[in-house]
C-alpha atoms as a PDB file:
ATOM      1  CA  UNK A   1     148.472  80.693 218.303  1.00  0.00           C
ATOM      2  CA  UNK A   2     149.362  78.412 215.014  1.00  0.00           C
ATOM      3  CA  UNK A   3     151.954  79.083 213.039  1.00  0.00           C
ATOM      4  CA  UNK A   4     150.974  80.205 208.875  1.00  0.00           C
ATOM      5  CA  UNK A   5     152.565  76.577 207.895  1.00  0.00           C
ATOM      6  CA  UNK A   6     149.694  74.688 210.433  1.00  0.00           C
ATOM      7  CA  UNK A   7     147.065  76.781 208.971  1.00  0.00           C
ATOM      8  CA  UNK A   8     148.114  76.028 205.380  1.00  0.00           C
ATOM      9  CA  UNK A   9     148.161  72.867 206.389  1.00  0.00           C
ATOM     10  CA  UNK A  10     144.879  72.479 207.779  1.00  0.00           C
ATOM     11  CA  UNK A  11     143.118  74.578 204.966  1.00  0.00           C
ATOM     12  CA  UNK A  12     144.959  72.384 202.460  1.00  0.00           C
ATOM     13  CA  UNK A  13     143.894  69.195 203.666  1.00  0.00           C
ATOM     14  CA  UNK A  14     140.179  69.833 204.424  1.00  0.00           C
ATOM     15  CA  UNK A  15     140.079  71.456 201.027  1.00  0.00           C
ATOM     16  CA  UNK A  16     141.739  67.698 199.961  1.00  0.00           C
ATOM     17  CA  UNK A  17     139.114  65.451 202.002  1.00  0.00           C
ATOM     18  CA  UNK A  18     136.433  67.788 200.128  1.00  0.00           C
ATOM     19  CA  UNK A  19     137.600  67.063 197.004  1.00  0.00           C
ATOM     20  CA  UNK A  20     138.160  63.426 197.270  1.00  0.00           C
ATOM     21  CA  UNK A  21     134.602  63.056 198.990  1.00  0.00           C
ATOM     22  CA  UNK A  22     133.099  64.831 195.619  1.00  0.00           C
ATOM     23  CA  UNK A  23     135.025  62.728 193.628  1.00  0.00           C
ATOM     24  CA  UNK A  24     133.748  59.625 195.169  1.00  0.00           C
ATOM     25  CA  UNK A  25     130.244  60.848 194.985  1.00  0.00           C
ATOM     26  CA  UNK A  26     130.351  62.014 191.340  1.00  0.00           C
ATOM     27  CA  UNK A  27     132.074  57.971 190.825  1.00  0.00           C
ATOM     28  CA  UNK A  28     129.350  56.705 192.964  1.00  0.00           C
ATOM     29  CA  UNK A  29     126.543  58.724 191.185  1.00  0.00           C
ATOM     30  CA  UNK A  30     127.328  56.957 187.820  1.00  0.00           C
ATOM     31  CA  UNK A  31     125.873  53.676 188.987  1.00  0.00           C
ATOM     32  CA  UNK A  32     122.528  55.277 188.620  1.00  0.00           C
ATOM     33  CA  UNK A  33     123.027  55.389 184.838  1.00  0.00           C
ATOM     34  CA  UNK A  34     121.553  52.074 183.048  1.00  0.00           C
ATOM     35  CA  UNK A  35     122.346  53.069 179.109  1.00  0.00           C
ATOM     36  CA  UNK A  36     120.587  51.367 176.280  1.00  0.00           C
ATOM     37  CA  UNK A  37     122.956  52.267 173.471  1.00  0.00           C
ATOM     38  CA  UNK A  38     122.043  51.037 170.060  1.00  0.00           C
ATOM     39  CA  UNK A  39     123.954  50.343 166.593  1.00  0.00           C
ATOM     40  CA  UNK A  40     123.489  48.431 163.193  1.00  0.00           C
ATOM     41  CA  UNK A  41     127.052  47.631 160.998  1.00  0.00           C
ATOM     42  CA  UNK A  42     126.346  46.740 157.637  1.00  0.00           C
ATOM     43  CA  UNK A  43     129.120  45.709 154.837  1.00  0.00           C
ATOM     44  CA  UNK A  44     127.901  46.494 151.746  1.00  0.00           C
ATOM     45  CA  UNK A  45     130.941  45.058 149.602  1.00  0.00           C
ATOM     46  CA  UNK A  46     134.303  43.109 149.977  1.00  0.00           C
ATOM     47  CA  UNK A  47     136.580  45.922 147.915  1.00  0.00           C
ATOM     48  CA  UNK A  48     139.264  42.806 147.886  1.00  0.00           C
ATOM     49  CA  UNK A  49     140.162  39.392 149.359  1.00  0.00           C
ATOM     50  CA  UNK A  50     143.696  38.482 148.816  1.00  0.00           C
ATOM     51  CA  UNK A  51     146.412  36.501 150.125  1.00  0.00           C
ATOM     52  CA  UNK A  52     149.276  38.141 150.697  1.00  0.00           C
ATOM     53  CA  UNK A  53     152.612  37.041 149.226  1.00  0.00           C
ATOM     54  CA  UNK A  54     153.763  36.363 153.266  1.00  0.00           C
ATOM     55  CA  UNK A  55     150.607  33.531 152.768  1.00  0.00           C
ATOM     56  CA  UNK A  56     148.429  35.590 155.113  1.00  0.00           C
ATOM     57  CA  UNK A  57     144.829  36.811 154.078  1.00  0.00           C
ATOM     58  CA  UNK A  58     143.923  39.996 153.836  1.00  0.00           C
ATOM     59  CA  UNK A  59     140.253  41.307 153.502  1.00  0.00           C
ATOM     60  CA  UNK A  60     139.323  45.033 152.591  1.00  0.00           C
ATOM     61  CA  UNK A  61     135.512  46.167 153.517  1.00  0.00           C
ATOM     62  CA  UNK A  62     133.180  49.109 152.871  1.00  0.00           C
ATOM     63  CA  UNK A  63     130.276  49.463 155.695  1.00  0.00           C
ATOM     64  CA  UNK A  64     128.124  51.989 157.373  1.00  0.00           C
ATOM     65  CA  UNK A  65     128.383  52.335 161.175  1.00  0.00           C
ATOM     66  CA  UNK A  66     125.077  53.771 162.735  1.00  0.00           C
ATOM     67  CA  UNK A  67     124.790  53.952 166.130  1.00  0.00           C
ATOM     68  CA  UNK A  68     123.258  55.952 169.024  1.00  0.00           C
ATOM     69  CA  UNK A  69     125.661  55.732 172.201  1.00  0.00           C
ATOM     70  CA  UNK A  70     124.416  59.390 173.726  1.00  0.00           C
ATOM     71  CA  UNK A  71     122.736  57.213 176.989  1.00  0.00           C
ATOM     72  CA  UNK A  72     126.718  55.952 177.877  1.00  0.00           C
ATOM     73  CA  UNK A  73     126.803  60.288 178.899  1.00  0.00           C
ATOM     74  CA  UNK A  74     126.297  61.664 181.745  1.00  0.00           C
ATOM     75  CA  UNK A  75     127.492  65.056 183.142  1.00  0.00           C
ATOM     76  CA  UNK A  76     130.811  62.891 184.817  1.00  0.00           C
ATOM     77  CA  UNK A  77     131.909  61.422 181.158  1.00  0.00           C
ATOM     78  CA  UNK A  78     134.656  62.597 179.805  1.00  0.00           C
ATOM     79  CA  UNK A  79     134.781  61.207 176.498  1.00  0.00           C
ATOM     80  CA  UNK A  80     134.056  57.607 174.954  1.00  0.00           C
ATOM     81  CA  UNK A  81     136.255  55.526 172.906  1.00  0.00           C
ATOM     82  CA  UNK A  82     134.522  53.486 170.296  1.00  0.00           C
ATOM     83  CA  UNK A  83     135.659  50.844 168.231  1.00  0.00           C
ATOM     84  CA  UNK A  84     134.586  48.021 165.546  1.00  0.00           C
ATOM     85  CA  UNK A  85     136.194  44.753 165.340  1.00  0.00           C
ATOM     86  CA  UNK A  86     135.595  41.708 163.351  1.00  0.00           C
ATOM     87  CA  UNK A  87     135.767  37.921 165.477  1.00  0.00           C
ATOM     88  CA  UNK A  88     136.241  34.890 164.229  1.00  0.00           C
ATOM     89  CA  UNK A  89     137.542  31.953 165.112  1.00  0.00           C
ATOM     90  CA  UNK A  90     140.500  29.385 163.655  1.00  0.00           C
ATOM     91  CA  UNK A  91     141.807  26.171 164.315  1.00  0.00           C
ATOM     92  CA  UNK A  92     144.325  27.307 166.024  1.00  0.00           C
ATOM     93  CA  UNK A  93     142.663  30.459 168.434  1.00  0.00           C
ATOM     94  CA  UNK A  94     138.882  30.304 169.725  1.00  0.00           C
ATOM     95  CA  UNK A  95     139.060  33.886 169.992  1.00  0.00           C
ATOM     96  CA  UNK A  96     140.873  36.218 166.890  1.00  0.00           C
ATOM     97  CA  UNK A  97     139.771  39.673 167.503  1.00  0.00           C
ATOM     98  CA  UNK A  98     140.725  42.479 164.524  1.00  0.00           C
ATOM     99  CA  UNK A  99     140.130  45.914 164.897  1.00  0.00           C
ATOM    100  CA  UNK A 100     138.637  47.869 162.068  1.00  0.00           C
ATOM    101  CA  UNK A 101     137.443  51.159 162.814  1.00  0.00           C
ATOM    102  CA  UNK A 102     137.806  53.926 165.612  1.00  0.00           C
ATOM    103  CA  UNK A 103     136.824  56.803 167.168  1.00  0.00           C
ATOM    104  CA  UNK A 104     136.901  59.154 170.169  1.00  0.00           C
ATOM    105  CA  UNK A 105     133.360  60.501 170.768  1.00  0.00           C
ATOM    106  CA  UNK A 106     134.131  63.741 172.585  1.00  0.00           C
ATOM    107  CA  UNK A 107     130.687  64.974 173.842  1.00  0.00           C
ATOM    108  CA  UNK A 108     126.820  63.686 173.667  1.00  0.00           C
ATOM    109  CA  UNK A 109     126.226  65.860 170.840  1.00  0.00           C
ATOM    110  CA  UNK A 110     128.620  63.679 168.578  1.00  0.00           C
ATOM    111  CA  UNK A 111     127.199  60.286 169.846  1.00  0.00           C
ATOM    112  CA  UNK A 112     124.445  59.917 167.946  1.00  0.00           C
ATOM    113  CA  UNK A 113     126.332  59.019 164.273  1.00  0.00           C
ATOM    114  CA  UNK A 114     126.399  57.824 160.800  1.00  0.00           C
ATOM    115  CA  UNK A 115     129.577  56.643 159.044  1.00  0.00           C
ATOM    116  CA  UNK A 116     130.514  55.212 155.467  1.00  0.00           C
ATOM    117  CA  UNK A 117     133.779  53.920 155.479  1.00  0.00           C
ATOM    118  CA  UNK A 118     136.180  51.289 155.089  1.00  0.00           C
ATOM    119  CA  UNK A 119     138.500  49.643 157.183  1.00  0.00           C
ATOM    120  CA  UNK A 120     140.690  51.962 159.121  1.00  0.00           C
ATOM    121  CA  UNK A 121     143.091  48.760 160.052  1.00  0.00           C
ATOM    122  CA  UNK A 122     144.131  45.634 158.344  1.00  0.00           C
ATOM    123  CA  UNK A 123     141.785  42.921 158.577  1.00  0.00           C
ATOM    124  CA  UNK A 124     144.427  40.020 158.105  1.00  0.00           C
ATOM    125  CA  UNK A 125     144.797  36.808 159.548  1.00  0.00           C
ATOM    126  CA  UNK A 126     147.842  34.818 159.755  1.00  0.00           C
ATOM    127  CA  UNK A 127     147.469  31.705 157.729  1.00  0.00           C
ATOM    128  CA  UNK A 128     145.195  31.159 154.862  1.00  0.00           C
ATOM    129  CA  UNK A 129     141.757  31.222 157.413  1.00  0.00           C
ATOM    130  CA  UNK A 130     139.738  33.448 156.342  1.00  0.00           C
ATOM    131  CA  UNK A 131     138.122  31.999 153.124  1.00  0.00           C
ATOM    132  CA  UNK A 132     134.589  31.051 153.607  1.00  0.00           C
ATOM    133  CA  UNK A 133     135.010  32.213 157.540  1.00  0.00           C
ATOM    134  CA  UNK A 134     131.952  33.235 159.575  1.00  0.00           C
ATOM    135  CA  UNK A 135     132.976  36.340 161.494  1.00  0.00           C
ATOM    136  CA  UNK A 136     131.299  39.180 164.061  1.00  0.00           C
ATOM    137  CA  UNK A 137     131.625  42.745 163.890  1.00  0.00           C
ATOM    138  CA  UNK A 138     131.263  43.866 167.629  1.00  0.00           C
ATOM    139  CA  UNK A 139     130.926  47.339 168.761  1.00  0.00           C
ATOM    140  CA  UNK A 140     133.317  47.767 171.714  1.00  0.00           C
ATOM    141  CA  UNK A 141     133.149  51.416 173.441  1.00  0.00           C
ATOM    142  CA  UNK A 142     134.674  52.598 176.866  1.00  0.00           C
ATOM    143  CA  UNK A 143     133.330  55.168 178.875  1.00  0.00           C
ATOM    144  CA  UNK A 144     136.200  57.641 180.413  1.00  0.00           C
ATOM    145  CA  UNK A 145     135.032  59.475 183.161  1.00  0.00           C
ATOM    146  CA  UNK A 146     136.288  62.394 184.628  1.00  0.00           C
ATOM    147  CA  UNK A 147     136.506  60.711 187.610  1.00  0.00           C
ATOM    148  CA  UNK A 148     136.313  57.311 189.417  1.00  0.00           C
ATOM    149  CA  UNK A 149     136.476  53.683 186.595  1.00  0.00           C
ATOM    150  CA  UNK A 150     136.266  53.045 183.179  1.00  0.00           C
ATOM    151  CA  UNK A 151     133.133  50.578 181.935  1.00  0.00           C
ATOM    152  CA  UNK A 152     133.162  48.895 178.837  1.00  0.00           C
ATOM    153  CA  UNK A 153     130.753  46.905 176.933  1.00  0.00           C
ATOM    154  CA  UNK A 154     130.140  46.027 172.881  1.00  0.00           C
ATOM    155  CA  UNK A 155     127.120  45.211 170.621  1.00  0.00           C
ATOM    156  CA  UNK A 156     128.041  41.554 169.027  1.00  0.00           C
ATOM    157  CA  UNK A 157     126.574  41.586 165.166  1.00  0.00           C
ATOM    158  CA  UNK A 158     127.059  37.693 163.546  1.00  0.00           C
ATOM    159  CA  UNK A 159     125.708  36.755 160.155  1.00  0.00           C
ATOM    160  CA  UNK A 160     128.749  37.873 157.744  1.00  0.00           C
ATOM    161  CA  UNK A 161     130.928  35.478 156.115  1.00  0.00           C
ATOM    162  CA  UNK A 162     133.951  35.758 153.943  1.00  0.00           C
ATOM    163  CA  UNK A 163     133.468  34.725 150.021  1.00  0.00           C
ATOM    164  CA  UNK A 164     135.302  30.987 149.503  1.00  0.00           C
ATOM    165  CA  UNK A 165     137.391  32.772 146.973  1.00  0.00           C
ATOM    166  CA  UNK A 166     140.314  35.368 146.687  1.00  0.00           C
ATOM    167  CA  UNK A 167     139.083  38.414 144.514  1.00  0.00           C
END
């Protein structure tokens, strides 16, 4: 006969490989899943352009977010983390990447939204590059799962540009 430790053993990892296996299928399962998530950023005005007395510019906007993000859920998300940046590029950096807004989108009832805000963060470049600058705002959002990898993606939105002058 077994001992009560082999047993508990035995129970304890078959209950283990059970788990793991469901994990791997509810991971697996999310490949299925091809979202079309949609959103639209507009600014509607430049509250202030400055330069700072560091010699850094510094913008201030007011925009509405819109978006519709309830196909990145499906019954393994956990939550998704959304966020709007502005990029641009400088002389000295191909890439400069500011963040503006953010959010945790607990559930798919909340992922279908309207916003009018302004920015949450500092929209400031170091150096004097921002007058006249053609910039992005990009949707970025990451999908947490309750099990198995993160994905992440963005909607890029171009057109905007900075005025040539500090207000």
């Amino acid at each position: 006969m077994h001992s009560f430790g082999h047993r508990a053993n035995a129970l304890l990892t078959f209950a283990l490989t059970i788990l793991a296996l469901m994990c791997a299928m509810a991971s697996f399962s999310d490949n299925f899943n091809s979202p079309s998530p949609t959103a639209d950023v507009q600014v509607l005005n430049i509250n202030w352009f400055q330069k700072q007395p560091n010699g850094n510019d510094e913008v201030s906007l007011t925009f509405n977010i819109s978006a519709d993000l309830q196909s990145l859920f499906t019954w393994n998300t956990k939550q998704v983390f959304v966020f709007l940046a502005a990029e641009y590029e400088t002389p000295k950096n191909s890439m400069n990447q500011v963040s503006l807004w953010d959010g945790i989108i607990p559930s798919k009832e909340h992922a279908k939204f309207w916003i009018h805000t302004t920015n949450k963060y500092r929209f400031t470049d170091q150096g004097s590059n921002l007058r006249g600058k053609e910039f992005n705002l990009s949707l970025h959002w990451h999908v947490m799962p309750k099990t198995g990898k993160m994905f992440a993606d963005k909607i890029v939105m171009s057109g905007f540009r900075l005025p040539e002058e500090y207000r």
